[in-house]
C-alpha atoms as a PDB file:
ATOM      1  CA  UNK A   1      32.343 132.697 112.375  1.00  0.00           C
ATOM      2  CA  UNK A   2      35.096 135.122 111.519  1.00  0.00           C
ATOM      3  CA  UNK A   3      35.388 135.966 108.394  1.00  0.00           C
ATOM      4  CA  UNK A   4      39.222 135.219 106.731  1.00  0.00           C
ATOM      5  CA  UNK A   5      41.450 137.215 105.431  1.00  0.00           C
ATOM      6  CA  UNK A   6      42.489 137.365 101.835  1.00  0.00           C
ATOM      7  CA  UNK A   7      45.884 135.851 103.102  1.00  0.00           C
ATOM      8  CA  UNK A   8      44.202 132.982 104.270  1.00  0.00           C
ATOM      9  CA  UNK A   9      42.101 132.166 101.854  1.00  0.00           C
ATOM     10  CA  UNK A  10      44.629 132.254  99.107  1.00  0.00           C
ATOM     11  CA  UNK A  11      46.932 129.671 101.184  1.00  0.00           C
ATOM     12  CA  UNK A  12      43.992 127.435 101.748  1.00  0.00           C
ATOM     13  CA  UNK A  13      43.051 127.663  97.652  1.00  0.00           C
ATOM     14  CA  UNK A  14      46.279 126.580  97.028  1.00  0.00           C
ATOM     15  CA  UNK A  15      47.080 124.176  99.960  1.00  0.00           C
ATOM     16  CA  UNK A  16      43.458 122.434  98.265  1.00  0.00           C
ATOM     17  CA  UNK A  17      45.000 122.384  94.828  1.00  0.00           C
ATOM     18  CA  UNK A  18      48.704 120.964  96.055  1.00  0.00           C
ATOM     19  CA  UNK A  19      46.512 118.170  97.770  1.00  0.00           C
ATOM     20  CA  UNK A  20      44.446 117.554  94.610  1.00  0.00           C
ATOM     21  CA  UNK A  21      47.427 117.804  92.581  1.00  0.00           C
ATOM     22  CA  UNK A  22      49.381 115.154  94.340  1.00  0.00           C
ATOM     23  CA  UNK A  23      46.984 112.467  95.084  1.00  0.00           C
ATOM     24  CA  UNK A  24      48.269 110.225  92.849  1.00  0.00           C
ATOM     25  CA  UNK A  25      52.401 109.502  94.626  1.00  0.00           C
ATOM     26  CA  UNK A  26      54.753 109.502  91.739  1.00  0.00           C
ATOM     27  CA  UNK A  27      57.182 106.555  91.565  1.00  0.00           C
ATOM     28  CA  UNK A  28      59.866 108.954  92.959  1.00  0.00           C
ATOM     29  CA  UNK A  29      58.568 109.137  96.285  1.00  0.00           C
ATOM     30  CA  UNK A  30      58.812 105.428  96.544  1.00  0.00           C
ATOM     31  CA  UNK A  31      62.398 104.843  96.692  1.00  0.00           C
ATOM     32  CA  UNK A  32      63.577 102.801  99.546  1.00  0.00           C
ATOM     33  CA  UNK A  33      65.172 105.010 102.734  1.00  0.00           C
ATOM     34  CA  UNK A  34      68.709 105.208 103.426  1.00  0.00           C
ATOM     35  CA  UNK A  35      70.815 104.347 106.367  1.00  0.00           C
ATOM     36  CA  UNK A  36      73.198 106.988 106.159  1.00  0.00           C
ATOM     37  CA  UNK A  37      73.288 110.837 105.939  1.00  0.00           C
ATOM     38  CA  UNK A  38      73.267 112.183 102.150  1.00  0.00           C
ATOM     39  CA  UNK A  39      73.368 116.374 101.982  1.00  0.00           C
ATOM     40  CA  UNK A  40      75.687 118.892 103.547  1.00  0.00           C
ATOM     41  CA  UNK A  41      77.441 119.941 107.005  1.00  0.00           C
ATOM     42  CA  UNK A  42      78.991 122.335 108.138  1.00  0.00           C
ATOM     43  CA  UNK A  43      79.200 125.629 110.032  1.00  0.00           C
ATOM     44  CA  UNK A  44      77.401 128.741 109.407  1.00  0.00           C
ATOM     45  CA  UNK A  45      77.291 132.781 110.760  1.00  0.00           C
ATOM     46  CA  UNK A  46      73.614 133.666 110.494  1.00  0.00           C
ATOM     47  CA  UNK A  47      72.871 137.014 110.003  1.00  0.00           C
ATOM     48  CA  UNK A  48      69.669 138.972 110.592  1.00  0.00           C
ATOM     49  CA  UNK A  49      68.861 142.825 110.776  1.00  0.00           C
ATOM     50  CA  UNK A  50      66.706 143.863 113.934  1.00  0.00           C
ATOM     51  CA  UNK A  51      63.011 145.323 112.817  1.00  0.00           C
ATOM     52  CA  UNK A  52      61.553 145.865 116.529  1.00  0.00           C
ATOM     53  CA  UNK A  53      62.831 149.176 117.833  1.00  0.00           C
ATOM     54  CA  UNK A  54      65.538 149.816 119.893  1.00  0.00           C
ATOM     55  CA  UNK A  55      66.309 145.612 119.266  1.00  0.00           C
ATOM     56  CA  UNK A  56      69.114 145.339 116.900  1.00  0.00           C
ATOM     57  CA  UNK A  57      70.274 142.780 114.253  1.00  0.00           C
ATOM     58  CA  UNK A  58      71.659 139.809 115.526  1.00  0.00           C
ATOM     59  CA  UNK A  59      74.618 137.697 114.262  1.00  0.00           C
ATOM     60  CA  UNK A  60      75.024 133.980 115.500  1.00  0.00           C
ATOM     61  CA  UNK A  61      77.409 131.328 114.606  1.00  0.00           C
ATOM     62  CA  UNK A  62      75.653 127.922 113.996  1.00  0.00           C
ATOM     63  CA  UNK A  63      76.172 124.072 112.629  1.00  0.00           C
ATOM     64  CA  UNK A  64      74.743 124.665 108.939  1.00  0.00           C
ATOM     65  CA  UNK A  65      73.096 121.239 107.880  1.00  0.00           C
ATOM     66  CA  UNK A  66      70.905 120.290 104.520  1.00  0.00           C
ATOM     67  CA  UNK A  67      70.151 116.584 103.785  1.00  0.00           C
ATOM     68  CA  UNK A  68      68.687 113.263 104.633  1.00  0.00           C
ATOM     69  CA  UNK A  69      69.049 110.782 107.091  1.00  0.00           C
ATOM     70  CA  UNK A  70      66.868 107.791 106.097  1.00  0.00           C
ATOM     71  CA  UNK A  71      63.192 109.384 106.993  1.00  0.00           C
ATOM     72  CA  UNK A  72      65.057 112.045 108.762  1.00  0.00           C
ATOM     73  CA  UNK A  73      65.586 115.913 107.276  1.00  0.00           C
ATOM     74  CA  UNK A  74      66.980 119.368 107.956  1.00  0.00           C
ATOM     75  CA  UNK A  75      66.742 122.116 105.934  1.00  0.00           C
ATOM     76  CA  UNK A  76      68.797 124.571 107.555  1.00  0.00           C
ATOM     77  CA  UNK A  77      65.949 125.857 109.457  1.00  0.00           C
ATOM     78  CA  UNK A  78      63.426 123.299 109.419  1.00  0.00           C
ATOM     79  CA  UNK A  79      63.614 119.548 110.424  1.00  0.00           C
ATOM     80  CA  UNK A  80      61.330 116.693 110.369  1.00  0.00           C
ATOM     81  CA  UNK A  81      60.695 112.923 109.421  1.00  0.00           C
ATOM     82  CA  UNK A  82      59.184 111.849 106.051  1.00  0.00           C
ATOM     83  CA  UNK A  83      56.071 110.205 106.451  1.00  0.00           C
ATOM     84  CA  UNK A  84      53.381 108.572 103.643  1.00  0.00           C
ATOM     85  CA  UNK A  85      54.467 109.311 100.114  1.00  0.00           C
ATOM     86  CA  UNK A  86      52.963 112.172  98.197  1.00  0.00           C
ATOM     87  CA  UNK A  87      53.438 113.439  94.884  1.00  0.00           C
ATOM     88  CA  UNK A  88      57.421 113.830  93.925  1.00  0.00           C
ATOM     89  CA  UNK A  89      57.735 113.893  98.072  1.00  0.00           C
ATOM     90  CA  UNK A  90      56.245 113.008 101.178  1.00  0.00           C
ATOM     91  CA  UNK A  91      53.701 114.271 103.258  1.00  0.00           C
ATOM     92  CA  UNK A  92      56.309 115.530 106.284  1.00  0.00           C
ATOM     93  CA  UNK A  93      56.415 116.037 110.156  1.00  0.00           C
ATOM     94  CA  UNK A  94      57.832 119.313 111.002  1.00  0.00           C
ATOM     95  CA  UNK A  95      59.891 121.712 113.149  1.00  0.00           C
ATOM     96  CA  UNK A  96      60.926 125.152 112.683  1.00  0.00           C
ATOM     97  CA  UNK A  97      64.077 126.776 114.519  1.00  0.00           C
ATOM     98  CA  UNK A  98      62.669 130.266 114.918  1.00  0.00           C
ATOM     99  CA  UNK A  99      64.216 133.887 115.820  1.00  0.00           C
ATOM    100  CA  UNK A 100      61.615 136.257 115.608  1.00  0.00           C
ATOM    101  CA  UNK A 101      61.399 137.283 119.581  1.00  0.00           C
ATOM    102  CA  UNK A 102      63.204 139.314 121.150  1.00  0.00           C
ATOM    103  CA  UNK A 103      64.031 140.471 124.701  1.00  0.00           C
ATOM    104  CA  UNK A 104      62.705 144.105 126.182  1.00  0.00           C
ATOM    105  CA  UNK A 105      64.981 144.880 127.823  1.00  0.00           C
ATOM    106  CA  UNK A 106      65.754 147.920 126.116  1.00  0.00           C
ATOM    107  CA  UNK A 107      65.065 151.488 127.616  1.00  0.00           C
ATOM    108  CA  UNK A 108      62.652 152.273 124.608  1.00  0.00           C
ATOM    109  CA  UNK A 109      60.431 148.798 125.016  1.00  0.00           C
ATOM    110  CA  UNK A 110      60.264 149.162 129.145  1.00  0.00           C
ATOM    111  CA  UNK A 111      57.043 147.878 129.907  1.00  0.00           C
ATOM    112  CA  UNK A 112      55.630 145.943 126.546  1.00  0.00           C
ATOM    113  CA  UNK A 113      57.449 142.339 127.608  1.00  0.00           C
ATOM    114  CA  UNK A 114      59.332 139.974 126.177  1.00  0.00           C
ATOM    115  CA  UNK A 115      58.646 138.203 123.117  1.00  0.00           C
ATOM    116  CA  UNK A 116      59.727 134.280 123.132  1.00  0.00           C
ATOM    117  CA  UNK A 117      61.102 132.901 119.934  1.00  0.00           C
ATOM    118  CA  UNK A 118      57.682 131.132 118.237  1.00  0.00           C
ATOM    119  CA  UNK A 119      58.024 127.273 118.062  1.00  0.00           C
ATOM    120  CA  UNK A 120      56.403 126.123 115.101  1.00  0.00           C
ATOM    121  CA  UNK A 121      55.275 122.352 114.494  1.00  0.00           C
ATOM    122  CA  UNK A 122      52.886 120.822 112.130  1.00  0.00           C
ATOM    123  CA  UNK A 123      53.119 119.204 108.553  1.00  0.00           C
ATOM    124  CA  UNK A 124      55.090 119.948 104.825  1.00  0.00           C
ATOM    125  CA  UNK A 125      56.023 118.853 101.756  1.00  0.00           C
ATOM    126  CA  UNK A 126      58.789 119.133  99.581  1.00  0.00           C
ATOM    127  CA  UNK A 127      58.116 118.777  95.780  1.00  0.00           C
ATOM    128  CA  UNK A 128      60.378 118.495  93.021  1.00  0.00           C
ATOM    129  CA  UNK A 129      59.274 119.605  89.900  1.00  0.00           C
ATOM    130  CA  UNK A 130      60.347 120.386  86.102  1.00  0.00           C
ATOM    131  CA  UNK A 131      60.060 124.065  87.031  1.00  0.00           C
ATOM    132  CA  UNK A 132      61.730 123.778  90.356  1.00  0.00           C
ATOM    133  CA  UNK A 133      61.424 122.700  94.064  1.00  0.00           C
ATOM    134  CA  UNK A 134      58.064 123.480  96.270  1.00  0.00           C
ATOM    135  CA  UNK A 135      58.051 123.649  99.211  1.00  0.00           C
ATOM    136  CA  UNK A 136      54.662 124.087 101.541  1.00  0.00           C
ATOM    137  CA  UNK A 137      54.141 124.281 105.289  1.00  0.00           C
ATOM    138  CA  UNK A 138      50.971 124.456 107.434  1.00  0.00           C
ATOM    139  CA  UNK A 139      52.279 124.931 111.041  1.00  0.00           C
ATOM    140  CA  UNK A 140      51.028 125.792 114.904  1.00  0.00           C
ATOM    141  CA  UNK A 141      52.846 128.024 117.065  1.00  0.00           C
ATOM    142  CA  UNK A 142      52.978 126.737 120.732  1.00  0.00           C
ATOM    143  CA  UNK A 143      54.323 129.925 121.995  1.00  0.00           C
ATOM    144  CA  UNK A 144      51.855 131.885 120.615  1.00  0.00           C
ATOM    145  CA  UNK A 145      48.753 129.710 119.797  1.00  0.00           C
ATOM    146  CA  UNK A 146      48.879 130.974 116.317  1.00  0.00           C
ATOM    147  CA  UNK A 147      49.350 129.960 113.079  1.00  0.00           C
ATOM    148  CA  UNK A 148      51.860 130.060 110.052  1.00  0.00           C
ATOM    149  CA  UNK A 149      51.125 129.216 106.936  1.00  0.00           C
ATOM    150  CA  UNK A 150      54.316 129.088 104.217  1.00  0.00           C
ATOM    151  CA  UNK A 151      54.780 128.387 100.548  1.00  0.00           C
ATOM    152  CA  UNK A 152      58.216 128.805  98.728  1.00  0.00           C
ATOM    153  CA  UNK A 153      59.430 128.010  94.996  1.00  0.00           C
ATOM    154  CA  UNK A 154      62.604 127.421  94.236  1.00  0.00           C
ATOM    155  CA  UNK A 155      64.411 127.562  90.933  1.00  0.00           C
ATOM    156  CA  UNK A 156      67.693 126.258  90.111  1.00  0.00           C
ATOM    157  CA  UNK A 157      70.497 127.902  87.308  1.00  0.00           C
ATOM    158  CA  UNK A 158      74.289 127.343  86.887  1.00  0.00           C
ATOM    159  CA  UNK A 159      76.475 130.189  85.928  1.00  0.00           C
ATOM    160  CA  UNK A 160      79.696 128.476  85.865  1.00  0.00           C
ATOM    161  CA  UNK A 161      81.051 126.438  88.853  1.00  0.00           C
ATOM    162  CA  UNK A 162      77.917 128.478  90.977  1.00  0.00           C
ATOM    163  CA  UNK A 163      75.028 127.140  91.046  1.00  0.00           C
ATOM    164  CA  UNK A 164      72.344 129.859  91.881  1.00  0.00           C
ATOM    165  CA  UNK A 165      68.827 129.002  93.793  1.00  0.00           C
ATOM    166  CA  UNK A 166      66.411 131.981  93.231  1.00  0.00           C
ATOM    167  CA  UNK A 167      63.591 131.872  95.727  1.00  0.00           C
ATOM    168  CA  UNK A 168      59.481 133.475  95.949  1.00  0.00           C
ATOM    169  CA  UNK A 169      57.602 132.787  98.511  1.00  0.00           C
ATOM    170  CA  UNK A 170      54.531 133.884 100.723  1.00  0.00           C
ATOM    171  CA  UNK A 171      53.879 133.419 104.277  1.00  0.00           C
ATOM    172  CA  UNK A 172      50.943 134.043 106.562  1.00  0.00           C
ATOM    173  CA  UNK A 173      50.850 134.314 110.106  1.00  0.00           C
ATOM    174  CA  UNK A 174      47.228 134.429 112.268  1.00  0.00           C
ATOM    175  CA  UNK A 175      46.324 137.067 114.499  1.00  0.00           C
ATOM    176  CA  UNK A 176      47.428 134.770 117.529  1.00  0.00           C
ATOM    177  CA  UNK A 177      50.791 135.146 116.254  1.00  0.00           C
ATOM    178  CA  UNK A 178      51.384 138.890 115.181  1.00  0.00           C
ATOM    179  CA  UNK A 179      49.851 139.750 118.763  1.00  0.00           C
ATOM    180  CA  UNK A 180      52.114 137.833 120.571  1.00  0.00           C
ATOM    181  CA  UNK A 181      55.488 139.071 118.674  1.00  0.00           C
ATOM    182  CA  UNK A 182      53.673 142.906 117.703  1.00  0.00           C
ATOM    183  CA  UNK A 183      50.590 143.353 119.372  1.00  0.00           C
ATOM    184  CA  UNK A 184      50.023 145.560 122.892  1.00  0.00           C
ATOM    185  CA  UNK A 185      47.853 144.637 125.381  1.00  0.00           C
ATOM    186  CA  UNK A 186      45.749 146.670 127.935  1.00  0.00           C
ATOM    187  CA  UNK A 187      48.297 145.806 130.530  1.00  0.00           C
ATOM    188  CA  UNK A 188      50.990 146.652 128.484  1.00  0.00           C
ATOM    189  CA  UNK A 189      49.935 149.788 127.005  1.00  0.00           C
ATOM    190  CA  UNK A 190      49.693 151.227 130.620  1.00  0.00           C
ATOM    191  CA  UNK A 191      53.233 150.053 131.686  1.00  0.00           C
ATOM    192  CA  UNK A 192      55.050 150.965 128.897  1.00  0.00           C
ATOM    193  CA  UNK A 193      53.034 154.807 127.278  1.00  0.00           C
ATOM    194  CA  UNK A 194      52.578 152.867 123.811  1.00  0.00           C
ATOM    195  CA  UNK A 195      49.304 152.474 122.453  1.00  0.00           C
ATOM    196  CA  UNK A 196      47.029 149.281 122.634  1.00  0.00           C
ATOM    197  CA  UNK A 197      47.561 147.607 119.455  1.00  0.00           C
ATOM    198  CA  UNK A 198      45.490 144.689 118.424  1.00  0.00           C
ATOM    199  CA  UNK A 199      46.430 143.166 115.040  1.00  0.00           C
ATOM    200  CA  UNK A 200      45.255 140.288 112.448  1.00  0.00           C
ATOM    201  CA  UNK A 201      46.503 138.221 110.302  1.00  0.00           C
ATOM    202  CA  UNK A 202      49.363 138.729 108.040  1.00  0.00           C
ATOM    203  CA  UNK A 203      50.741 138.070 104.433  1.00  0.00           C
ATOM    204  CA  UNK A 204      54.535 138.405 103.969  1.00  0.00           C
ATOM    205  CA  UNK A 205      56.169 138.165 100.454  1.00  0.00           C
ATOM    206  CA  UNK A 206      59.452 136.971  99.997  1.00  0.00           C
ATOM    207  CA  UNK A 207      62.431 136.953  97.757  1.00  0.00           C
ATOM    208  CA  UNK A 208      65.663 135.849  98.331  1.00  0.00           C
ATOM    209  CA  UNK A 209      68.604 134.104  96.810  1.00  0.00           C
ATOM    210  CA  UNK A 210      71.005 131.415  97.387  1.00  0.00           C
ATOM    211  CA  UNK A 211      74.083 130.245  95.626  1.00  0.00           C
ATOM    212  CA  UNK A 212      76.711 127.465  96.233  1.00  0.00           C
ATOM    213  CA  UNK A 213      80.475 128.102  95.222  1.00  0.00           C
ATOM    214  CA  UNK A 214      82.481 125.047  94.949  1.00  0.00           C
ATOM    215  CA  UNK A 215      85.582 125.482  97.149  1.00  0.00           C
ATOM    216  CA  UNK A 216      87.639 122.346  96.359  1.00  0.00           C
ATOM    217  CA  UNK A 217      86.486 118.631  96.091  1.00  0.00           C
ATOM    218  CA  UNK A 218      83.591 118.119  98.292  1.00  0.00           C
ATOM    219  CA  UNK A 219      84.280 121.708 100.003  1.00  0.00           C
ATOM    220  CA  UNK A 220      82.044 124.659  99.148  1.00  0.00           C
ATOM    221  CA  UNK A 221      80.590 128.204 100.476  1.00  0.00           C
ATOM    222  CA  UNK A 222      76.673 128.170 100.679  1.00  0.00           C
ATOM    223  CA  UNK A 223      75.311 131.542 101.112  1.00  0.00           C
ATOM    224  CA  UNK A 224      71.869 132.584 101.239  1.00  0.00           C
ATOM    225  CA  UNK A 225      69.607 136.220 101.425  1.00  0.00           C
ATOM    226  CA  UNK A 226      66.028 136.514 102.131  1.00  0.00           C
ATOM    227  CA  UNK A 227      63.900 139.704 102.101  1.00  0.00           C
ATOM    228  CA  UNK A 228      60.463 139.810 103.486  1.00  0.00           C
ATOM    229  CA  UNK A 229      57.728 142.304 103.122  1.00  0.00           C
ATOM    230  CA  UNK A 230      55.510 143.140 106.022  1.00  0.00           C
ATOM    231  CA  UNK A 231      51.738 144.608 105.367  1.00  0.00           C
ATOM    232  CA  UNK A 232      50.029 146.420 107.459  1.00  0.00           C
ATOM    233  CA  UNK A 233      49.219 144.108 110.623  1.00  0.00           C
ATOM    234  CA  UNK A 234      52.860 144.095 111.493  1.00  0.00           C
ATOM    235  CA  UNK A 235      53.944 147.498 110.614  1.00  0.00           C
ATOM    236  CA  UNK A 236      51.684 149.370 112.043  1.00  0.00           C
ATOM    237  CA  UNK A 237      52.563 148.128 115.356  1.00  0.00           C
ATOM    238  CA  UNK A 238      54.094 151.006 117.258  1.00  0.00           C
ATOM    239  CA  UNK A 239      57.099 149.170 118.553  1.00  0.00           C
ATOM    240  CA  UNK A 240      58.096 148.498 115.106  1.00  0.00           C
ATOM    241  CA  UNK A 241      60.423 150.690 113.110  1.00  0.00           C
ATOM    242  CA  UNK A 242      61.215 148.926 109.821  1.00  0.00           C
ATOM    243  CA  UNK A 243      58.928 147.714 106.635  1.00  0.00           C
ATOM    244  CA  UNK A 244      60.631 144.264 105.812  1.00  0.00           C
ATOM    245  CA  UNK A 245      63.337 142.055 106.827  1.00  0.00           C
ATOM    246  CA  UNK A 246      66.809 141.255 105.696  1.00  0.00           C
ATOM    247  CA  UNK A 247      68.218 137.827 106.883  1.00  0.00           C
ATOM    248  CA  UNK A 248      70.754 135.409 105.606  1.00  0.00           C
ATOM    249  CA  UNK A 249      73.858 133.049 106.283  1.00  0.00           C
ATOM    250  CA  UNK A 250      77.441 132.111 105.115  1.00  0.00           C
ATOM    251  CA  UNK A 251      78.621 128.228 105.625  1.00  0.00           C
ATOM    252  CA  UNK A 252      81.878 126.480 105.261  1.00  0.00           C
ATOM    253  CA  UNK A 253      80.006 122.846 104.036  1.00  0.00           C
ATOM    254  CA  UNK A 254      81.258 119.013 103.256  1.00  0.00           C
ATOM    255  CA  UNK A 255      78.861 117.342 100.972  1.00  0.00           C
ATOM    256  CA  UNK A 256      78.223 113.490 101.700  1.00  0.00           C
ATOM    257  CA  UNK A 257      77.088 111.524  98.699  1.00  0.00           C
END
């Protein structure tokens, strides 16, 4: 058996102490489901700086949408259906809208291939605490085969009419998935004059912030930053040229109660 990495033993200490944790449902994640759509809408420009070389950053204008439909949920990024109840939450279905490939079609990346956008799908949980919102996700990559492995906190202060959402998280992402966005194969090694590059698994911190500005009624501007920190496994790929990643969005929302 292959031995794990620190990365994934950590997540799978503390994925085993969420589970323990919230084996008894709180009250709170019994309330009934309802028939009609409770959050925010809106539109949003997504922004996110390019870390593969040669690729650029990439700006995209998108719906923006955070909030509940009965079972149903989307968290900007993420969607999925509620399912048994655990803790403060549920135990949830998932799906994550994700950006990280990136055509080669660049002079510079001749030769290495394009990298499809991962598909992640697998199971979450949302919990809402004294101390702030957790949210955990244990996902598998059908692009890629691999694996990624996410847990975020998020804290909650007002400063006047903003209300500001700091946020900490780590993510891990198998072997299976840093070759397929980072890694260089035999094949592709010869076609393109980079060298064969064979990673593991990764650990990412992140940090980031969020903040909602009231606009006028139900009106508001949601924006939100993110930073991540790459280790080793991803920057030492040769066809990467930056450390971390900046990403983030802008929306113009309506807020349903």
């Amino acid at each position: 058996m292959t031995p794990r990495s620190p990365g994934t033993r950590a997540l799978s200490c503390a994925a085993l102490g969420l589970v323990c944790t919230l084996a008894a449902p709180d009250a709170r994640a019994q309330a009934a489901f309802e028939n009609r759509f409770t959050g925010e809408l809106g539109l949003g420009v997504y922004l996110k700086r390019g870390m593969v070389k040669e690729v650029g950053g990439s700006v995209m204008v998108l719906p923006y949408v955070y909030g509940d439909y009965g079972r149903f949920f989307a968290r900007v990024d993420t969607f999925g259906v509620k399912t048994l109840p655990l803790g403060t939450g549920h135990l949830e279905l998932v799906a994550r809208v994700n950006t990280e490939g990136f055509d080669a079609d660049r002079t510079g990346l001749r030769g290495v291939g394009d990298r499809r956008n991962p598909v992640p799908i697998g199971v979450g949980t949302l919990q809402r605490t004294a101390i702030g919102a957790f949210f955990a996700y244990a996902t598998y990559d059908v692009t890629s085969g691999g694996a990624l492995l996410e847990a975020t906190w998020g804290g909650r202060f007002e400063a006047g009419p903003v209300t500001l959402y700091p946020l900490l998280g780590l993510e891990y992402r198998s072997s299976a998935y840093v070759q397929h966005l980072y890694g260089i194969d035999a094949s592709q090694a010869a076609a393109s004059g980079y060298a064969a590059y064979a990673p593991g698994g990764s650990t990412t911190a992140m940090a980031g912030l969020a903040a909602t500005m009231p606009i006028s009624g139900p009106w508001a501007l949601q924006f939100q930053w993110r930073h991540r920190w790459f280790d080793k496994a991803i920057t030492a790929s040769p066809i990467v040229n930056e450390r971390g990643l900046d990403s983030g969005h802008v929306a113009v929302t309506y807020e349903f109660r």
